[in-house]
Protein backbone atom coordinates (compact mmCIF):
# COMPACT_ATOMS: atom_id res chain seq x y z
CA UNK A 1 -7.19 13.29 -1.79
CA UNK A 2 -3.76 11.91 -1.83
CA UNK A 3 -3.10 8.48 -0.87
CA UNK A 4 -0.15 6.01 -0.33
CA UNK A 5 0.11 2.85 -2.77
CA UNK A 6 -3.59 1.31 -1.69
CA UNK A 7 -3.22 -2.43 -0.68
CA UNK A 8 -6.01 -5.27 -0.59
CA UNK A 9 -6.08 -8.59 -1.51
CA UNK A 10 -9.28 -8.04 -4.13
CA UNK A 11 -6.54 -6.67 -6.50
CA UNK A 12 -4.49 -3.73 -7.60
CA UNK A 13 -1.03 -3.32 -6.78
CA UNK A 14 -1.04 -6.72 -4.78
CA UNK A 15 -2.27 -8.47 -7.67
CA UNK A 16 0.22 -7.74 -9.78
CA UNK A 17 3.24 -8.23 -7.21
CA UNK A 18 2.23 -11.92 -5.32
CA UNK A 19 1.86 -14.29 -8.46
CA UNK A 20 5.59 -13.15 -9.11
CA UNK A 21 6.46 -13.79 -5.51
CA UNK A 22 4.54 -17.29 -5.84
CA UNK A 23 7.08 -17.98 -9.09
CA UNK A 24 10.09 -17.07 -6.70
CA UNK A 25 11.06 -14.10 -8.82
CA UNK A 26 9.99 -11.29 -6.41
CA UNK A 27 13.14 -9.66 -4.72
CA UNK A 28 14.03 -5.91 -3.60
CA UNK A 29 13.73 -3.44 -5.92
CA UNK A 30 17.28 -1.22 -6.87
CA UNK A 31 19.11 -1.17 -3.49
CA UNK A 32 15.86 -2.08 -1.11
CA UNK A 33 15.94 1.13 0.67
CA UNK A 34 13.42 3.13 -1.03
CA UNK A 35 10.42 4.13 1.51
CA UNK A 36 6.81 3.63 -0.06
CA UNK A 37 3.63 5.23 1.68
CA UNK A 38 0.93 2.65 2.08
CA UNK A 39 -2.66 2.58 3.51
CA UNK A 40 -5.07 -0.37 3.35
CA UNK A 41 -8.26 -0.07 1.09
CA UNK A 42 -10.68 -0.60 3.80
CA UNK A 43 -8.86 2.99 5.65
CA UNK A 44 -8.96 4.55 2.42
CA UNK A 45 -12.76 4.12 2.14
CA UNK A 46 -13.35 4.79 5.94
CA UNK A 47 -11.03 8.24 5.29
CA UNK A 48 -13.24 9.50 2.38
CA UNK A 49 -16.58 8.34 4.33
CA UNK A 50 -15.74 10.29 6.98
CA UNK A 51 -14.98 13.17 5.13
CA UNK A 52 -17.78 13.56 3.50
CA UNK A 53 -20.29 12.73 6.56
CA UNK A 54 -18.20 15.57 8.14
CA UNK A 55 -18.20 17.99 5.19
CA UNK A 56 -14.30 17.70 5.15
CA UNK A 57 -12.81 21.08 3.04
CA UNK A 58 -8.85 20.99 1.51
CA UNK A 59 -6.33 18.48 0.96
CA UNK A 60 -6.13 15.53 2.39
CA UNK A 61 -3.74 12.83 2.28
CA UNK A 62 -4.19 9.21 3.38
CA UNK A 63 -1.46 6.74 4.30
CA UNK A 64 0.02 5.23 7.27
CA UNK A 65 2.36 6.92 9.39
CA UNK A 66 5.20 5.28 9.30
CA UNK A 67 6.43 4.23 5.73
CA UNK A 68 8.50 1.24 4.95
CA UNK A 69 11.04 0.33 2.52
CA UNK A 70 10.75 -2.23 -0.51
CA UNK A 71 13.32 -4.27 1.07
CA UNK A 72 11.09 -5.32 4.02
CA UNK A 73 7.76 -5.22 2.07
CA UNK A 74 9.54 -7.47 -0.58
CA UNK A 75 9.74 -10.26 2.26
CA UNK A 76 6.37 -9.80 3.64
CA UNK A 77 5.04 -10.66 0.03
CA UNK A 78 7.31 -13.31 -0.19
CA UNK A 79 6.00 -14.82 2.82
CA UNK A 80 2.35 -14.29 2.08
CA UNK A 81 2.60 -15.71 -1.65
């Protein structure tokens, strides 16, 4: 299975980005353009569930749809922290 960055708030990449936000040091990364491929943790456990339950064969890949770039995600933490 492939998956996008996985975001919760019990931890990984979200626990390591906020308490910088909360010091006021989080900004855009490089120029703020770059896309990133995300999918919540909760849809990555429903995804694999489901696969399984429905004896799922080959690759898949789990992530939203539409991707968005560092620039805007870099305000939504900022916001949230």
């Amino acid at each position: 299975m492939r998956t996008g960055i996985v975001l919760s708030s019990y931890g990984g990449m979200l626990a390591k980005i906020l308490p910088i936000f909360k010091l006021g040091l989080g900004g855009k990364i490089g120029s703020g353009d770059q896309y990133i491929s995300w999918i919540a943790l909760d849809d990555v456990l429903t995804t694999i569930l489901y696969a399984i339950k429905n004896n799922w064969k080959g690759f898949i890949k789990a992530y939203i749809v539409y991707s968005s770039c560092f620039y805007s995600k870099g305000s939504i933490w900022k916001r949230i922290s």
